[in-house]
N, C-alpha and C. Protein backbone atom coordinates (compact mmCIF):
# COMPACT_ATOMS: atom_id res chain seq x y z
N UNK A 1 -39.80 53.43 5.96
CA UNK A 1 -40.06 53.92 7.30
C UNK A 1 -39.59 55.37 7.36
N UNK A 2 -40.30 56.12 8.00
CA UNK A 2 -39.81 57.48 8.19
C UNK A 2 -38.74 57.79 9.07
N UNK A 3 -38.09 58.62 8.80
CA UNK A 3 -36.66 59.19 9.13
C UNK A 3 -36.80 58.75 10.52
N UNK A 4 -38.09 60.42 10.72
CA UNK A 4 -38.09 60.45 12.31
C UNK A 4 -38.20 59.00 13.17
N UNK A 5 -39.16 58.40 12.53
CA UNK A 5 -40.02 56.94 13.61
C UNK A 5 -38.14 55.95 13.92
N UNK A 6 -37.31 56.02 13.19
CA UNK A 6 -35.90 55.48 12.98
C UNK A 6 -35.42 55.92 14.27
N UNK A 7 -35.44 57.32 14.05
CA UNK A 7 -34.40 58.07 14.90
C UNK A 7 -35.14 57.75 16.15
N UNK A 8 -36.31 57.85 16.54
CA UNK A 8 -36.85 57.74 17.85
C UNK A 8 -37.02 56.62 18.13
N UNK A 9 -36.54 55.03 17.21
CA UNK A 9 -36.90 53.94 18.10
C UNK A 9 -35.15 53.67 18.37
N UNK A 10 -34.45 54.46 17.76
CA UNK A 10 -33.02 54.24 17.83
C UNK A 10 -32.49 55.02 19.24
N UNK A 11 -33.31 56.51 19.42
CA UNK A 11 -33.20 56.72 20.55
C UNK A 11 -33.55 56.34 22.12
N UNK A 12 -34.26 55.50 21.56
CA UNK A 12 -35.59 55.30 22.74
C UNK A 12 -34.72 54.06 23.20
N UNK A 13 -34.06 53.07 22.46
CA UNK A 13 -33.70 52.05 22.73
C UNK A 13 -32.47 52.13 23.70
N UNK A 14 -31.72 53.44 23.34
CA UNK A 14 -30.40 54.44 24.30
C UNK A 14 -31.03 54.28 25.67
N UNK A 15 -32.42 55.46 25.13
CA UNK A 15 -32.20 55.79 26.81
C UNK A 15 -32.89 54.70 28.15
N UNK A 16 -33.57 53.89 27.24
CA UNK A 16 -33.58 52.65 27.82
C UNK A 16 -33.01 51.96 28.00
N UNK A 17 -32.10 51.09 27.46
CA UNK A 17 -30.88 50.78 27.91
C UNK A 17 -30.31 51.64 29.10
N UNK A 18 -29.71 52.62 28.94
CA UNK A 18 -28.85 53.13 29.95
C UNK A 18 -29.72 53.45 31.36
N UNK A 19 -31.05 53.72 31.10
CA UNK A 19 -31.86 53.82 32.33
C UNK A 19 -32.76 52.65 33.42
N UNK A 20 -32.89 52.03 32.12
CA UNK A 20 -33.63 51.03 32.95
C UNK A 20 -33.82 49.78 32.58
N UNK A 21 -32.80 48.82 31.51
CA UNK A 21 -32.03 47.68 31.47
C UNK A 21 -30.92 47.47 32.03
N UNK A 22 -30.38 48.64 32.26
CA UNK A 22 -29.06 47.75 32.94
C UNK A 22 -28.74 48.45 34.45
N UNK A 23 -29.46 47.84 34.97
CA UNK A 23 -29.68 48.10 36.87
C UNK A 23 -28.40 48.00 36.64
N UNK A 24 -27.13 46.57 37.21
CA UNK A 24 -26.79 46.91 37.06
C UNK A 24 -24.72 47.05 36.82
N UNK A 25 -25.42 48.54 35.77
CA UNK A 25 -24.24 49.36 35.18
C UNK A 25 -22.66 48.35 34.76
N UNK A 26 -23.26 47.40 33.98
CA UNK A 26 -22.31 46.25 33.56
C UNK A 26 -22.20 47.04 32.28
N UNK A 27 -22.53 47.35 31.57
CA UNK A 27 -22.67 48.48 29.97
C UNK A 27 -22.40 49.20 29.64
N UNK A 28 -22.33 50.28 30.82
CA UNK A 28 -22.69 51.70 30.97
C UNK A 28 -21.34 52.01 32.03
N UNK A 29 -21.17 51.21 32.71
CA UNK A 29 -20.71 51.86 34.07
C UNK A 29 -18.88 52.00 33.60
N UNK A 30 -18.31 52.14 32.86
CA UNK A 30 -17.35 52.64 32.11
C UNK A 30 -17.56 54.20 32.06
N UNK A 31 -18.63 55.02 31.85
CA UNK A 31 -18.92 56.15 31.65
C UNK A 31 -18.65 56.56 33.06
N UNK A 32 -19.02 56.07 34.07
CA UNK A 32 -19.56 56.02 35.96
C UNK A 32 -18.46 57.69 36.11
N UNK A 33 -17.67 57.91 35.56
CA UNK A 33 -16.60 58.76 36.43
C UNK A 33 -16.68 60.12 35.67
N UNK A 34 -17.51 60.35 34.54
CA UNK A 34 -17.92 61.15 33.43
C UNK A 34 -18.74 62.06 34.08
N UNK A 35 -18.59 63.54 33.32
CA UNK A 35 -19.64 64.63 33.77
C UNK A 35 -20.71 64.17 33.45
N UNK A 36 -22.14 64.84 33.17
CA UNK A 36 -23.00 65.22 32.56
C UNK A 36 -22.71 65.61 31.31
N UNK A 37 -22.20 66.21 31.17
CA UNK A 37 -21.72 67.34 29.92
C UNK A 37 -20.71 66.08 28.61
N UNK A 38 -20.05 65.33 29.89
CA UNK A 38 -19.51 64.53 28.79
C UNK A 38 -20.29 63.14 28.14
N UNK A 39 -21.34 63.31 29.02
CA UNK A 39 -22.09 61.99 29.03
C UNK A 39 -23.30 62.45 27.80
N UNK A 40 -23.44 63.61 27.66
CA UNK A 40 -24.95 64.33 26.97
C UNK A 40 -23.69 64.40 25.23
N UNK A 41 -22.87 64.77 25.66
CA UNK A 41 -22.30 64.92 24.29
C UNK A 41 -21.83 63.71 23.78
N UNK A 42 -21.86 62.67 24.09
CA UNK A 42 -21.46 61.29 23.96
C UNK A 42 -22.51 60.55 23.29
N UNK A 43 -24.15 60.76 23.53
CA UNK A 43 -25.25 60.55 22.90
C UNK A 43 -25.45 61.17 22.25
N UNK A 44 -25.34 62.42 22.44
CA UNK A 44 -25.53 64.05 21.02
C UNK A 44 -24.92 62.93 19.50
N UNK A 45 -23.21 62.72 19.71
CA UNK A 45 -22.59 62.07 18.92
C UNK A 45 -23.04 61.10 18.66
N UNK A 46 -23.29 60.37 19.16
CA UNK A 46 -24.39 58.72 18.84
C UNK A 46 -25.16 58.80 18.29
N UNK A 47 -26.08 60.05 18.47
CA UNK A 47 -26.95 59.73 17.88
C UNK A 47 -27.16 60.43 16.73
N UNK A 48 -26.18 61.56 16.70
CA UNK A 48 -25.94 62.18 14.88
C UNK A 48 -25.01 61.09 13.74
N UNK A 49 -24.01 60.08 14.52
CA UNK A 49 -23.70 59.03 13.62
C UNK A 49 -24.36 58.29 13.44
N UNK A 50 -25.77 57.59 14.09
CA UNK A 50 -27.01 56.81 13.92
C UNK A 50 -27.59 57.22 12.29
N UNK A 51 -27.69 59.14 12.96
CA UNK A 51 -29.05 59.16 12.00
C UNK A 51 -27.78 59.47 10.56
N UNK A 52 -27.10 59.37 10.35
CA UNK A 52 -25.70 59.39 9.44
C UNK A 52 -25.55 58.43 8.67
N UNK A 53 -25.61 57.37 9.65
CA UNK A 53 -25.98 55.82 8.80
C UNK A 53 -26.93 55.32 8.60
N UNK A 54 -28.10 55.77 8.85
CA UNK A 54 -29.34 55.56 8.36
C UNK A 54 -29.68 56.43 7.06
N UNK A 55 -29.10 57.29 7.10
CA UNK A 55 -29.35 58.16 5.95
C UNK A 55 -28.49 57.63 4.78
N UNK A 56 -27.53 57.62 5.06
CA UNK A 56 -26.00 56.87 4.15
C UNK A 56 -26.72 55.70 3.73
N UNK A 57 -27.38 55.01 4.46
CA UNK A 57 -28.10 53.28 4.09
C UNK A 57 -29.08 53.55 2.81
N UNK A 58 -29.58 54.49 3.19
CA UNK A 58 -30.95 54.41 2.19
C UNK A 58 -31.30 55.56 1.90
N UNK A 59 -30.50 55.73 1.32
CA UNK A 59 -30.43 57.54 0.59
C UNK A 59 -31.16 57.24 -0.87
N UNK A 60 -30.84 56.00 -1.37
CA UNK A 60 -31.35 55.17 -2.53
C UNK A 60 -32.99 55.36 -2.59
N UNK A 61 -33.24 54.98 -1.12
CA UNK A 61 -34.46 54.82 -1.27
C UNK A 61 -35.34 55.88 -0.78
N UNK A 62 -34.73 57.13 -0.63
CA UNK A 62 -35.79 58.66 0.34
C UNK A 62 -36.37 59.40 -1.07
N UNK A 63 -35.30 59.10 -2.18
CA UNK A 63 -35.91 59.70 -3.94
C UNK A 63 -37.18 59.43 -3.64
């Protein structure tokens, strides 16, 4: 599977979740008292350790 199609069903599944599975905020709502700023860099990080361990997984197999 390609890198990208990974990263975007890995993302997609984020911002769904946080937007519009969990009315509500049983998941999420720990964050509730958080900027923007801390909330955007919190996924930034998520989602560079995602694509980190996807890469780390199958580095074997991108040769």
């Amino acid at each position: 599977m390609s890198p990208f199609i990974a990263l975007f069903i890995i993302l997609f599944a984020i911002v769904a979740d946080y937007f519009w599975f969990d009315t509500d905020k049983k998941r999420w709502g720990w964050m509730k008292d958080w900027s923007k700023l801390s909330k955007g860099l919190f996924f930034l990080g998520f989602a560079v350790f995602s694509i980190l361990i996807y890469i780390g997984l199958s580095f074997k197999y991108l040769h």
